[in-house]
PDB file of N, CA and C in Angstrom:
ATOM      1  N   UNK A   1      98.497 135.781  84.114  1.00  0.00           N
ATOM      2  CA  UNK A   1      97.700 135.370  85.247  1.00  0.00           C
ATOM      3  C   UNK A   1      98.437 134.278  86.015  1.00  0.00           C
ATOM      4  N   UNK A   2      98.295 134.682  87.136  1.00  0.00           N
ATOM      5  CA  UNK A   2      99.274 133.131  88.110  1.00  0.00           C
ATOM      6  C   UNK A   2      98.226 132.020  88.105  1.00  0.00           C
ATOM      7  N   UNK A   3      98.580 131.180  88.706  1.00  0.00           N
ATOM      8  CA  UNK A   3      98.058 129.940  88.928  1.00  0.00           C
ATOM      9  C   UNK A   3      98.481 129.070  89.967  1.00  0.00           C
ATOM     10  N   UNK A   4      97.589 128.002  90.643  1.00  0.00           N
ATOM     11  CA  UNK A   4      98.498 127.431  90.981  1.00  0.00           C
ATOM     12  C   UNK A   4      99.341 126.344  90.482  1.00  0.00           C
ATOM     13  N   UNK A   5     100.482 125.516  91.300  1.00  0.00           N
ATOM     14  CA  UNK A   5     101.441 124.559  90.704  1.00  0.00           C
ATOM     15  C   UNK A   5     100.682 123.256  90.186  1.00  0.00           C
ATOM     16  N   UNK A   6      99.484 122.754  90.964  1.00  0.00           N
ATOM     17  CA  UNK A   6      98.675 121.532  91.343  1.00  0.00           C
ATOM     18  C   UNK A   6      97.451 122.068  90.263  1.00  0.00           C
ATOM     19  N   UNK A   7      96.667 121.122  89.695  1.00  0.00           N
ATOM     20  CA  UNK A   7      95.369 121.336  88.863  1.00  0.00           C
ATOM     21  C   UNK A   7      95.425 122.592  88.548  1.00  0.00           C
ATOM     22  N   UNK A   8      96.228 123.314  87.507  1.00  0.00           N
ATOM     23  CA  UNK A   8      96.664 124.110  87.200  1.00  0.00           C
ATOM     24  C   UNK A   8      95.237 124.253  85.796  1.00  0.00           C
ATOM     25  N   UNK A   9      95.043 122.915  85.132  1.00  0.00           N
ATOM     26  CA  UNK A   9      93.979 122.972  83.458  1.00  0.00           C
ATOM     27  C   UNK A   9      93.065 123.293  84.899  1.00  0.00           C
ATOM     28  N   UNK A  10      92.250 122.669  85.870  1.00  0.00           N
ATOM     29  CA  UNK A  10      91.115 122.585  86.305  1.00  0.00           C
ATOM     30  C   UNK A  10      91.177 123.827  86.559  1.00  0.00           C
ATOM     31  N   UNK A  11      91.969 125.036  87.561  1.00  0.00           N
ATOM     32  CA  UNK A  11      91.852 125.911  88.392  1.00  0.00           C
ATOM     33  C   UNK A  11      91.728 126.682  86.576  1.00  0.00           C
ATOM     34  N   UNK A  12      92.027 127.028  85.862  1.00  0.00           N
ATOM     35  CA  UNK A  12      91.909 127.550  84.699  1.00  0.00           C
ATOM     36  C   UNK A  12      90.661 127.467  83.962  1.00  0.00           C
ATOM     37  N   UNK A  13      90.016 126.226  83.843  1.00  0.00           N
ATOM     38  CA  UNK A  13      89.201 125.948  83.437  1.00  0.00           C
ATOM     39  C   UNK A  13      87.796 126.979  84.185  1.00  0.00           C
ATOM     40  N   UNK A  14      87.907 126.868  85.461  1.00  0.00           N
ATOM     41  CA  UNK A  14      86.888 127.854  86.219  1.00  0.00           C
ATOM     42  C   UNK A  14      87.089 128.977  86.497  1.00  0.00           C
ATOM     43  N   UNK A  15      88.519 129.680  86.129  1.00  0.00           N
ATOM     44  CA  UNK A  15      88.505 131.190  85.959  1.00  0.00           C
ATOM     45  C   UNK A  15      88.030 131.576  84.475  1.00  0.00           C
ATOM     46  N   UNK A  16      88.612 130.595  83.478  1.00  0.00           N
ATOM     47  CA  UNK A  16      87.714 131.004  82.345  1.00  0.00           C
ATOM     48  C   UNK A  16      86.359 131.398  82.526  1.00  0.00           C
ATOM     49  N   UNK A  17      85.942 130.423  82.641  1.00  0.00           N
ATOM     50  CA  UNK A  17      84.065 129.946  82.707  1.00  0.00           C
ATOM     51  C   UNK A  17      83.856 131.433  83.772  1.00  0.00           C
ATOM     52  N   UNK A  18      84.686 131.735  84.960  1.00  0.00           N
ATOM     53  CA  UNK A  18      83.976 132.546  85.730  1.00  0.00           C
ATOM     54  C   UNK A  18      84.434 134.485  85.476  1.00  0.00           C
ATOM     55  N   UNK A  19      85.153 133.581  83.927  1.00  0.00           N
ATOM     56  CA  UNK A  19      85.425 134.841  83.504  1.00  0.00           C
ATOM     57  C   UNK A  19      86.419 135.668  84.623  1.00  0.00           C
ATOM     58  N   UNK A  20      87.474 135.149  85.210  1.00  0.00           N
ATOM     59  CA  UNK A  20      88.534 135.532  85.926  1.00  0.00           C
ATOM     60  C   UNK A  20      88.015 136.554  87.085  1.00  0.00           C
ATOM     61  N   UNK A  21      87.072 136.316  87.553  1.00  0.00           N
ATOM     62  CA  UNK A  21      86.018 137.369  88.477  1.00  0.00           C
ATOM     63  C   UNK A  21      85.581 136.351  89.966  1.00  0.00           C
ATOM     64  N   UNK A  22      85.132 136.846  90.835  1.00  0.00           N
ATOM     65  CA  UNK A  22      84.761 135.989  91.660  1.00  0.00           C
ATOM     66  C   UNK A  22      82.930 135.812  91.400  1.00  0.00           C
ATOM     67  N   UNK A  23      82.506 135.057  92.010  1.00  0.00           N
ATOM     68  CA  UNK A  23      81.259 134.450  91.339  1.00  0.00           C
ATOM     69  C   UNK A  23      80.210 134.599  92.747  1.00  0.00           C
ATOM     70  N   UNK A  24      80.883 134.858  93.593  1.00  0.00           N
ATOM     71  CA  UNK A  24      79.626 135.645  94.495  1.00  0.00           C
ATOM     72  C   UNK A  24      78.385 136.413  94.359  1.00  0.00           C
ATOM     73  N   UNK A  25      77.295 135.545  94.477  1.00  0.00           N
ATOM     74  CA  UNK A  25      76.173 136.648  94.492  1.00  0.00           C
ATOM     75  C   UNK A  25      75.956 136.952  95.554  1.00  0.00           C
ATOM     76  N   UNK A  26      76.095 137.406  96.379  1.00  0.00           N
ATOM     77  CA  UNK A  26      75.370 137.612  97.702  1.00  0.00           C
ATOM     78  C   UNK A  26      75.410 136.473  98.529  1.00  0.00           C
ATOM     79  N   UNK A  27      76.196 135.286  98.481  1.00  0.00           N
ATOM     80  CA  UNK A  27      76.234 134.207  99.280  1.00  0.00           C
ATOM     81  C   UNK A  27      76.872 134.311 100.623  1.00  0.00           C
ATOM     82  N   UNK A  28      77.428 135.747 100.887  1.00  0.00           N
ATOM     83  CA  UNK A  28      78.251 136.260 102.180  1.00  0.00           C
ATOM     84  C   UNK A  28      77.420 137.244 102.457  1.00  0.00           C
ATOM     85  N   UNK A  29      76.124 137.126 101.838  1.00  0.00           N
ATOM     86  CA  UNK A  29      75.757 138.420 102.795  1.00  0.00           C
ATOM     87  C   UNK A  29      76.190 139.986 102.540  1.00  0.00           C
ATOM     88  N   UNK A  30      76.612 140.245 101.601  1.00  0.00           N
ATOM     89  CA  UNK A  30      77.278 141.682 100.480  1.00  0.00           C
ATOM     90  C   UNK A  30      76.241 141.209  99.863  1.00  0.00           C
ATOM     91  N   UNK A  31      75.616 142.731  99.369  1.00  0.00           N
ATOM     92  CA  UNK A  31      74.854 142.777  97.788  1.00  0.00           C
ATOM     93  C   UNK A  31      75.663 142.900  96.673  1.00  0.00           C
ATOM     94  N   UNK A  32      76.962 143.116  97.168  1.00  0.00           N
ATOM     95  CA  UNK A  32      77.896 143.436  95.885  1.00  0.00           C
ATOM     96  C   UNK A  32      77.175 145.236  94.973  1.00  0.00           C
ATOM     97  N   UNK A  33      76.585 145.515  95.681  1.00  0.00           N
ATOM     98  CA  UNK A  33      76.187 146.539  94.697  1.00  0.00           C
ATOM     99  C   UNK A  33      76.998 147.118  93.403  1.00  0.00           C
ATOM    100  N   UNK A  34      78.308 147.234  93.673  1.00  0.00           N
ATOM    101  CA  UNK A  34      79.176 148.305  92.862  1.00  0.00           C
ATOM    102  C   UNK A  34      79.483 147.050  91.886  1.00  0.00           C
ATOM    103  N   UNK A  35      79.175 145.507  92.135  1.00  0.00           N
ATOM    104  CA  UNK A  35      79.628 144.956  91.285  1.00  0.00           C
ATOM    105  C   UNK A  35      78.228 144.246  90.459  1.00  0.00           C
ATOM    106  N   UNK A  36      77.344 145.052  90.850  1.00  0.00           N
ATOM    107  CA  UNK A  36      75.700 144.583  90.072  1.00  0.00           C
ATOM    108  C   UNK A  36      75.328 143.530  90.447  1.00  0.00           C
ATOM    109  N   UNK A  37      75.590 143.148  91.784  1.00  0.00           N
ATOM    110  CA  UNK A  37      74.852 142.014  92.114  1.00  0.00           C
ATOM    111  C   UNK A  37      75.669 140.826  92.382  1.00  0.00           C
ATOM    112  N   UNK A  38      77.718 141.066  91.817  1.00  0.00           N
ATOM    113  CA  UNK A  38      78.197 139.924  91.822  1.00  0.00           C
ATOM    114  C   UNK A  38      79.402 140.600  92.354  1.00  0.00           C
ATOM    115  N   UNK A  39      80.366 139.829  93.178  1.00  0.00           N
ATOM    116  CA  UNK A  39      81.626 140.236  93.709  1.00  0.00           C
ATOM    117  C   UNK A  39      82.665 140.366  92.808  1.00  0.00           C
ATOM    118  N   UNK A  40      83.042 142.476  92.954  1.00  0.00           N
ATOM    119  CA  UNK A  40      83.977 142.525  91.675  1.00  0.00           C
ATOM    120  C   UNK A  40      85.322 142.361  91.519  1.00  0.00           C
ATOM    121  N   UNK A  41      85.539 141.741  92.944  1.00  0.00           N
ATOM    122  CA  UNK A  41      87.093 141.044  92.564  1.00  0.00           C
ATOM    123  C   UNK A  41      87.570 140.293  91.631  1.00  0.00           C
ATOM    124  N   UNK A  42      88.532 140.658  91.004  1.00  0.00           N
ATOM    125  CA  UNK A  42      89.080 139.684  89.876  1.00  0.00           C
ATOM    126  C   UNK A  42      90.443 139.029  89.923  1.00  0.00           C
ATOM    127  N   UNK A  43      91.177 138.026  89.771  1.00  0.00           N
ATOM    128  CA  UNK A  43      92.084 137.363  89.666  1.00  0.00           C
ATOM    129  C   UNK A  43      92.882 137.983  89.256  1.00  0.00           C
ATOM    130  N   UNK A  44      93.940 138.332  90.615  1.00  0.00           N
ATOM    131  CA  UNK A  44      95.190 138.544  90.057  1.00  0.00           C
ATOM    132  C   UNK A  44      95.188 140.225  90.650  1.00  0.00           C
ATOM    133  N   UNK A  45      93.912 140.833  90.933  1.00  0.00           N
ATOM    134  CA  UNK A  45      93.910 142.558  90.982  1.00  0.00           C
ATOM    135  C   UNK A  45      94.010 143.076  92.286  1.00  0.00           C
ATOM    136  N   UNK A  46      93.728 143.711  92.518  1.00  0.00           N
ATOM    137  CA  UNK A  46      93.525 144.673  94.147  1.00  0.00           C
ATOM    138  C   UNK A  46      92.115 144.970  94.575  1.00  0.00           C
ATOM    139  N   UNK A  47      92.051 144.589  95.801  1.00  0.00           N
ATOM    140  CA  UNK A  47      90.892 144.948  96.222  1.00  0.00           C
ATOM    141  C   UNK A  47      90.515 146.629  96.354  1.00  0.00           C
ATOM    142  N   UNK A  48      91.167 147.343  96.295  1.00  0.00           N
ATOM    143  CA  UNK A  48      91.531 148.979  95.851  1.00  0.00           C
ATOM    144  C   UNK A  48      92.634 149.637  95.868  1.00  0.00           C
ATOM    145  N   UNK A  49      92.757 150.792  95.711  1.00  0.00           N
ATOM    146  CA  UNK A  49      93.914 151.339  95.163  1.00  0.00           C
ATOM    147  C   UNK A  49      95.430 151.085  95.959  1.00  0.00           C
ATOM    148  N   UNK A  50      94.936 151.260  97.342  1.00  0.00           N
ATOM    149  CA  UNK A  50      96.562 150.929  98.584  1.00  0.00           C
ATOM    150  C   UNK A  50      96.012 149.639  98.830  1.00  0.00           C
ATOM    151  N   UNK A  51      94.815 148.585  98.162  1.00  0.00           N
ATOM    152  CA  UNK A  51      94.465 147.191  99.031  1.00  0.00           C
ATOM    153  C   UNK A  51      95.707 146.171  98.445  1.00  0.00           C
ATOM    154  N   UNK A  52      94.930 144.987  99.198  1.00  0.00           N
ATOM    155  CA  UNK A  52      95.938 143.874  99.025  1.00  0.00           C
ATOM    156  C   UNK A  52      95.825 143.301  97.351  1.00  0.00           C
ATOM    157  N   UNK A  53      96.118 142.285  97.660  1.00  0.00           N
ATOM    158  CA  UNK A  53      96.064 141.852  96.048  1.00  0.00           C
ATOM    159  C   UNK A  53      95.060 140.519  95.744  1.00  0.00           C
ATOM    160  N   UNK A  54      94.099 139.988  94.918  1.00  0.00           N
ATOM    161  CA  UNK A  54      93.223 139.593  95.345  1.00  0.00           C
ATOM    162  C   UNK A  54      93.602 137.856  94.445  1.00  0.00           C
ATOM    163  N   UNK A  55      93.642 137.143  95.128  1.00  0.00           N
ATOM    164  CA  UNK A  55      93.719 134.913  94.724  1.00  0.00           C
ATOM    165  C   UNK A  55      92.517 134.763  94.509  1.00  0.00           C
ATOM    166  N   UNK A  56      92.074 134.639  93.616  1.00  0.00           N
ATOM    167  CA  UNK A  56      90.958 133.753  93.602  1.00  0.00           C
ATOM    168  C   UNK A  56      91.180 132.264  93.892  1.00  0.00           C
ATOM    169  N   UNK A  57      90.195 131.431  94.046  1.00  0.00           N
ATOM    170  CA  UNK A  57      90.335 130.073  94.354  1.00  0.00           C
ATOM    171  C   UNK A  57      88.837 129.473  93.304  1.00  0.00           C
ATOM    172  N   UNK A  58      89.558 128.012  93.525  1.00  0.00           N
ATOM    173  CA  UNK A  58      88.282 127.384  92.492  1.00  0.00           C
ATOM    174  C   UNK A  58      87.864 126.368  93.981  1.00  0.00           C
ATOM    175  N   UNK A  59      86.555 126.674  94.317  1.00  0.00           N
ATOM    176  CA  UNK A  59      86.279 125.838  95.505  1.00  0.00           C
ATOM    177  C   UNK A  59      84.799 125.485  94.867  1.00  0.00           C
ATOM    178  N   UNK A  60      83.578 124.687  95.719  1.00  0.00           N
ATOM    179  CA  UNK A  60      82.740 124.050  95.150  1.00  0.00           C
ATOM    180  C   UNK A  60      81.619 125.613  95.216  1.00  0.00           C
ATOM    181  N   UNK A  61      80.615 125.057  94.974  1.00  0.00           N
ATOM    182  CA  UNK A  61      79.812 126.066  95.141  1.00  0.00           C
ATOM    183  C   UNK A  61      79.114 126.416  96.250  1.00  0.00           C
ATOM    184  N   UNK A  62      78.746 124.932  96.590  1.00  0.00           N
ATOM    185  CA  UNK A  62      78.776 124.932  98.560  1.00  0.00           C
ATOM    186  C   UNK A  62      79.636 125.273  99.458  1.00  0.00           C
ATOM    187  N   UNK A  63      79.603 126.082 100.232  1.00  0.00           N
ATOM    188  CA  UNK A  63      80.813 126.505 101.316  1.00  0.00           C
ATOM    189  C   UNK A  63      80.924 125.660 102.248  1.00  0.00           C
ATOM    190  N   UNK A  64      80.438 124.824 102.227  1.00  0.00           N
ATOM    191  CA  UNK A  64      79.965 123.507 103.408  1.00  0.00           C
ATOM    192  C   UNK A  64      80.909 122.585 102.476  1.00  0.00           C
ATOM    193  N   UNK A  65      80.789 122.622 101.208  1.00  0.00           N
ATOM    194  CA  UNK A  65      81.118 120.779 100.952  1.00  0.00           C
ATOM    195  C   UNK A  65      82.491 120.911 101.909  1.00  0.00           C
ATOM    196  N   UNK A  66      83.001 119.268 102.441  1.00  0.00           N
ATOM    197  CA  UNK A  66      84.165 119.188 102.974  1.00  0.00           C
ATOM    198  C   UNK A  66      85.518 119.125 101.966  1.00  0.00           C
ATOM    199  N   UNK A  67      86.524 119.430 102.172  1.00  0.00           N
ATOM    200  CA  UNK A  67      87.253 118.809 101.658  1.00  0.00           C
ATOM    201  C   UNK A  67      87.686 118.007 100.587  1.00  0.00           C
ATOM    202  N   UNK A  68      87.501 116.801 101.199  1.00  0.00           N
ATOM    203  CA  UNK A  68      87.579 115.601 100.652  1.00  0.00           C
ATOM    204  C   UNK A  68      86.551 115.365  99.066  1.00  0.00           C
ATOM    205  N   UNK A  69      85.309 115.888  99.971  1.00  0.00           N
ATOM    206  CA  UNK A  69      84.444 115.739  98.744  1.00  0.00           C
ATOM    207  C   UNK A  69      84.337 116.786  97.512  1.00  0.00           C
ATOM    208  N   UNK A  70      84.993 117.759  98.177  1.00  0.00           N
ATOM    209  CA  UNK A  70      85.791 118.809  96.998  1.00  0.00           C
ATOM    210  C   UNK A  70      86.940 118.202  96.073  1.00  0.00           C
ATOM    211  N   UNK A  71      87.399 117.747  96.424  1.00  0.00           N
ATOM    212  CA  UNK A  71      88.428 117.705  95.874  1.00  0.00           C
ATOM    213  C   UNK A  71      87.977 116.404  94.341  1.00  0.00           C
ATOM    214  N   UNK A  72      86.924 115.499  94.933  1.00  0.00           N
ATOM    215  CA  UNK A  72      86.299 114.660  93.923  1.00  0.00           C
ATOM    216  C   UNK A  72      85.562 115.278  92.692  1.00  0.00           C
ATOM    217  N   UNK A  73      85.309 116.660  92.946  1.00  0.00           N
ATOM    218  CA  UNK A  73      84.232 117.293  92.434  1.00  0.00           C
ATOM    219  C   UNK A  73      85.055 117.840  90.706  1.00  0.00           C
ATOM    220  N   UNK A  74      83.920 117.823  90.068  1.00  0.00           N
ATOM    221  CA  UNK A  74      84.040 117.977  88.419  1.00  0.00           C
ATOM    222  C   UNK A  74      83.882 119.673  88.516  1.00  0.00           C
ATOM    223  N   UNK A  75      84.542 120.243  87.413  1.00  0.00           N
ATOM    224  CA  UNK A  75      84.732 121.543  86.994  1.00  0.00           C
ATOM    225  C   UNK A  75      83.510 122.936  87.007  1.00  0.00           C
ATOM    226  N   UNK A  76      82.162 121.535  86.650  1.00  0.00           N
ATOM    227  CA  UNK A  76      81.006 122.169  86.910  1.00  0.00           C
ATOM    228  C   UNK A  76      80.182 122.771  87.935  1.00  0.00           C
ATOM    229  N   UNK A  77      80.726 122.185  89.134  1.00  0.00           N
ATOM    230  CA  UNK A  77      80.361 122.168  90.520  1.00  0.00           C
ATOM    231  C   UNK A  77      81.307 122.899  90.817  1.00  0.00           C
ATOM    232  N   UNK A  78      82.438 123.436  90.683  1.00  0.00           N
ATOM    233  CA  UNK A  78      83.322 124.778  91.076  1.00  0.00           C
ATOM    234  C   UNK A  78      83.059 125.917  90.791  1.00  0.00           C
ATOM    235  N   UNK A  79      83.421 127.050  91.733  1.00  0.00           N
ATOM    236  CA  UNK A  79      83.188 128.727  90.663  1.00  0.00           C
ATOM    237  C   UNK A  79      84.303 128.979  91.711  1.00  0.00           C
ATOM    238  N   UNK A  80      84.552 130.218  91.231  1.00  0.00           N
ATOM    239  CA  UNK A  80      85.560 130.474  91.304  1.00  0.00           C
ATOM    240  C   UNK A  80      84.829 131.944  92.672  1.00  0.00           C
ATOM    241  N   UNK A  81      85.819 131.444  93.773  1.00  0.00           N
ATOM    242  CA  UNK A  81      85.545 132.389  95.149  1.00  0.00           C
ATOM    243  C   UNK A  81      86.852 133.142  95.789  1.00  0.00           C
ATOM    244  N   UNK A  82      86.643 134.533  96.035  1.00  0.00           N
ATOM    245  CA  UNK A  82      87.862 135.441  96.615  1.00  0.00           C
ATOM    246  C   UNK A  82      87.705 134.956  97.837  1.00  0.00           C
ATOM    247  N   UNK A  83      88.696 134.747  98.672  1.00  0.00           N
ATOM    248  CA  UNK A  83      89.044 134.205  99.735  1.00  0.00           C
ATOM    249  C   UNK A  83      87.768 134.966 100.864  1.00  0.00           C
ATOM    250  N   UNK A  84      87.376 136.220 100.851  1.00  0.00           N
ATOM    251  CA  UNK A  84      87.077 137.109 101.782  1.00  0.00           C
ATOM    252  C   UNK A  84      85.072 136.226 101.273  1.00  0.00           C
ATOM    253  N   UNK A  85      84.989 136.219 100.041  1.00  0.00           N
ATOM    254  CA  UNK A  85      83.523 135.635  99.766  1.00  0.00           C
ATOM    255  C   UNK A  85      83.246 134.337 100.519  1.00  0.00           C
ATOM    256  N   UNK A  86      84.180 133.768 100.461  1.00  0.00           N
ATOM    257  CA  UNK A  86      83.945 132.542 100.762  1.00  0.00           C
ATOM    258  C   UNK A  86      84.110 131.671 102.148  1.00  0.00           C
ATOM    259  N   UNK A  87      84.938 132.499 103.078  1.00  0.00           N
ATOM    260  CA  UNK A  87      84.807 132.499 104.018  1.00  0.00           C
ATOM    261  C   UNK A  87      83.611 132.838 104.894  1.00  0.00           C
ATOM    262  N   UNK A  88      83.308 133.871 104.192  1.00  0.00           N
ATOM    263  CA  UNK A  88      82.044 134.776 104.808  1.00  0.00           C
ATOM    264  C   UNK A  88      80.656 133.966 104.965  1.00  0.00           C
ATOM    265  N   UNK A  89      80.791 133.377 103.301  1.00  0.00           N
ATOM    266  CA  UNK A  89      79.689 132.744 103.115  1.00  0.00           C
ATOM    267  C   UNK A  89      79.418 131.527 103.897  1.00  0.00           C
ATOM    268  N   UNK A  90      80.732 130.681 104.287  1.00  0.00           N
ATOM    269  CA  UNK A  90      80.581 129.292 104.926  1.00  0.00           C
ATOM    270  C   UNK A  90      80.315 129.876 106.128  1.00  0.00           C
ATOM    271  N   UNK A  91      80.855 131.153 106.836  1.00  0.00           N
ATOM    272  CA  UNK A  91      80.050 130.872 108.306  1.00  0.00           C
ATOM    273  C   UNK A  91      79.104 131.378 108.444  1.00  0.00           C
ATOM    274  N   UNK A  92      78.471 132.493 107.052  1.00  0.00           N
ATOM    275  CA  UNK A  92      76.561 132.681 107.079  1.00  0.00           C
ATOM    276  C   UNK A  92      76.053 131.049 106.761  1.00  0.00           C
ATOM    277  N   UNK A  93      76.487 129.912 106.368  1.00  0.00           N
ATOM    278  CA  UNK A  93      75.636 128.921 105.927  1.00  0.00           C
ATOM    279  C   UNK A  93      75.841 127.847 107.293  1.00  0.00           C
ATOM    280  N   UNK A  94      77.159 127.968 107.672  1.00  0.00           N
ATOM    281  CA  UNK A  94      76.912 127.636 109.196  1.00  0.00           C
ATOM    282  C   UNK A  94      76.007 128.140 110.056  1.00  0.00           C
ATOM    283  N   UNK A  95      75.694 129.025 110.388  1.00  0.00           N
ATOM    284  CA  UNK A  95      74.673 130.219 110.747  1.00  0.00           C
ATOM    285  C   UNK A  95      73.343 129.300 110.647  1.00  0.00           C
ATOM    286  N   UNK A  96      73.438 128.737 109.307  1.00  0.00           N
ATOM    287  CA  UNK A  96      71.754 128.605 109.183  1.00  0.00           C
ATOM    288  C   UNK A  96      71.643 126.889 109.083  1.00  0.00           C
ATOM    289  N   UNK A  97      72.636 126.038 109.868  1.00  0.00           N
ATOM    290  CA  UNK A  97      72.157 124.856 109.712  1.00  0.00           C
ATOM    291  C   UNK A  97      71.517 124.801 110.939  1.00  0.00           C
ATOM    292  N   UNK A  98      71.008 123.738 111.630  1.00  0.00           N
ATOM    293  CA  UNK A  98      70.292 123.294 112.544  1.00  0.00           C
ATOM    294  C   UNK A  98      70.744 123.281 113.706  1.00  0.00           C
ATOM    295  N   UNK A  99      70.571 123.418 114.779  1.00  0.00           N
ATOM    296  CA  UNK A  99      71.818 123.315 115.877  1.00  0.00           C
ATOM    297  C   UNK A  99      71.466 122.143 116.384  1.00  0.00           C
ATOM    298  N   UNK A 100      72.731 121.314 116.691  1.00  0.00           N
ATOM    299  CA  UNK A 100      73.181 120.001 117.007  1.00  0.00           C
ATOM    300  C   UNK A 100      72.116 119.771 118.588  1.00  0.00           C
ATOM    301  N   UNK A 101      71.783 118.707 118.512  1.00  0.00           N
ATOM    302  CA  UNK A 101      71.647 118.017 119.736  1.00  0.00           C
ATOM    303  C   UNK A 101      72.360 117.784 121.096  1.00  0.00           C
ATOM    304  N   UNK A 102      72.147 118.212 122.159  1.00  0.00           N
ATOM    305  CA  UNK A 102      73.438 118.170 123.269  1.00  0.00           C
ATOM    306  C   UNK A 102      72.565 116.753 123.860  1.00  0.00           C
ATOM    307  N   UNK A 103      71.754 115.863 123.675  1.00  0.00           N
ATOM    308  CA  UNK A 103      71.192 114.920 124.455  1.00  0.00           C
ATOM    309  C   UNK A 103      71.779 113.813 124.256  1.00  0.00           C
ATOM    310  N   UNK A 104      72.260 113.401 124.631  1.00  0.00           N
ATOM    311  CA  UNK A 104      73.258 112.130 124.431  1.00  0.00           C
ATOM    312  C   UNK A 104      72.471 110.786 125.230  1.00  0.00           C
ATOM    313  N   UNK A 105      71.153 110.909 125.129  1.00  0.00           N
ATOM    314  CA  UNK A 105      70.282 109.876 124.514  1.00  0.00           C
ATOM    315  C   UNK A 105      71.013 108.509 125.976  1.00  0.00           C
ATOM    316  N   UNK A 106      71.392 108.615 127.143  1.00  0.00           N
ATOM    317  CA  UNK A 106      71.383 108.011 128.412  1.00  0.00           C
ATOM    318  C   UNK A 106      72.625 107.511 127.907  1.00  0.00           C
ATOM    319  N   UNK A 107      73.467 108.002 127.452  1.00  0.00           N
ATOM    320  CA  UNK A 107      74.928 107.314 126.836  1.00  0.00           C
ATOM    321  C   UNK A 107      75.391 106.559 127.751  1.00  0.00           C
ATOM    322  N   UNK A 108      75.754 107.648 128.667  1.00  0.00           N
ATOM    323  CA  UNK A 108      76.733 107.605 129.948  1.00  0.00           C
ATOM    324  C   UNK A 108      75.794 107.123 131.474  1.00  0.00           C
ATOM    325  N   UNK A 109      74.361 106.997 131.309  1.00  0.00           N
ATOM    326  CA  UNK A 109      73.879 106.574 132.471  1.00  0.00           C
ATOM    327  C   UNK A 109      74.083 105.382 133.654  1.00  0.00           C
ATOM    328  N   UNK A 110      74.265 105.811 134.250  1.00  0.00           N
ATOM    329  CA  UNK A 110      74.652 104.607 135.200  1.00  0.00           C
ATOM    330  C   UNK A 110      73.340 104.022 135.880  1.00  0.00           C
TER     331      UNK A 110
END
């Protein structure tokens, strides 16, 4: 199994636990059917027979957390997401936050 060069025990630690699979339930909006409910990509395989080849990643479980605050985050708060899940999922959860305010509250009033 590859890995990457950087947090190599951590990124390991959550393919174990996620059982080298991606951990999607339906958080992109796929039922996953063929995979019973969970996305059946696995680390390291093909998305089908002529597909590409499939990375998992260890990201948080929120598709929102930023960055930064990922990167603070303990082993427990990771699962392990195929690039295509997890993308999907952060802009269905973008989708459903609140939409921003354009009133800028007499900022600029003269």
């Amino acid at each position: 199994m590859s890995a990457p060069i950087v947090a190599a025990a951590l990124f390991n630690t959550v393919m174990e636990a996620a059982g080298h699979r991606c951990q999607c339930a339906g958080q992109c909006g796929n039922a996953h059917t063929k995979g019973k409910g969970r996305c059946p990509h696995e680390h390291d395989g093909y998305t089908s027979k002529h597909g590409r080849r499939v990375r998992l990643i260890a990201a948080p479980a929120d598709p929102l957390t930023s960055a930064v605050a990922a990167a603070g985050l303990p082993p427990a708060e990771l699962r392990a997401w195929c690039l295509d899940c997890l993308t999907t999922a952060a802009r269905a959860a973008k989708r459903q936050l609140p939409a921003t305010s354009t009133d800028q509250c007499g900022l600029f009033d003269l």
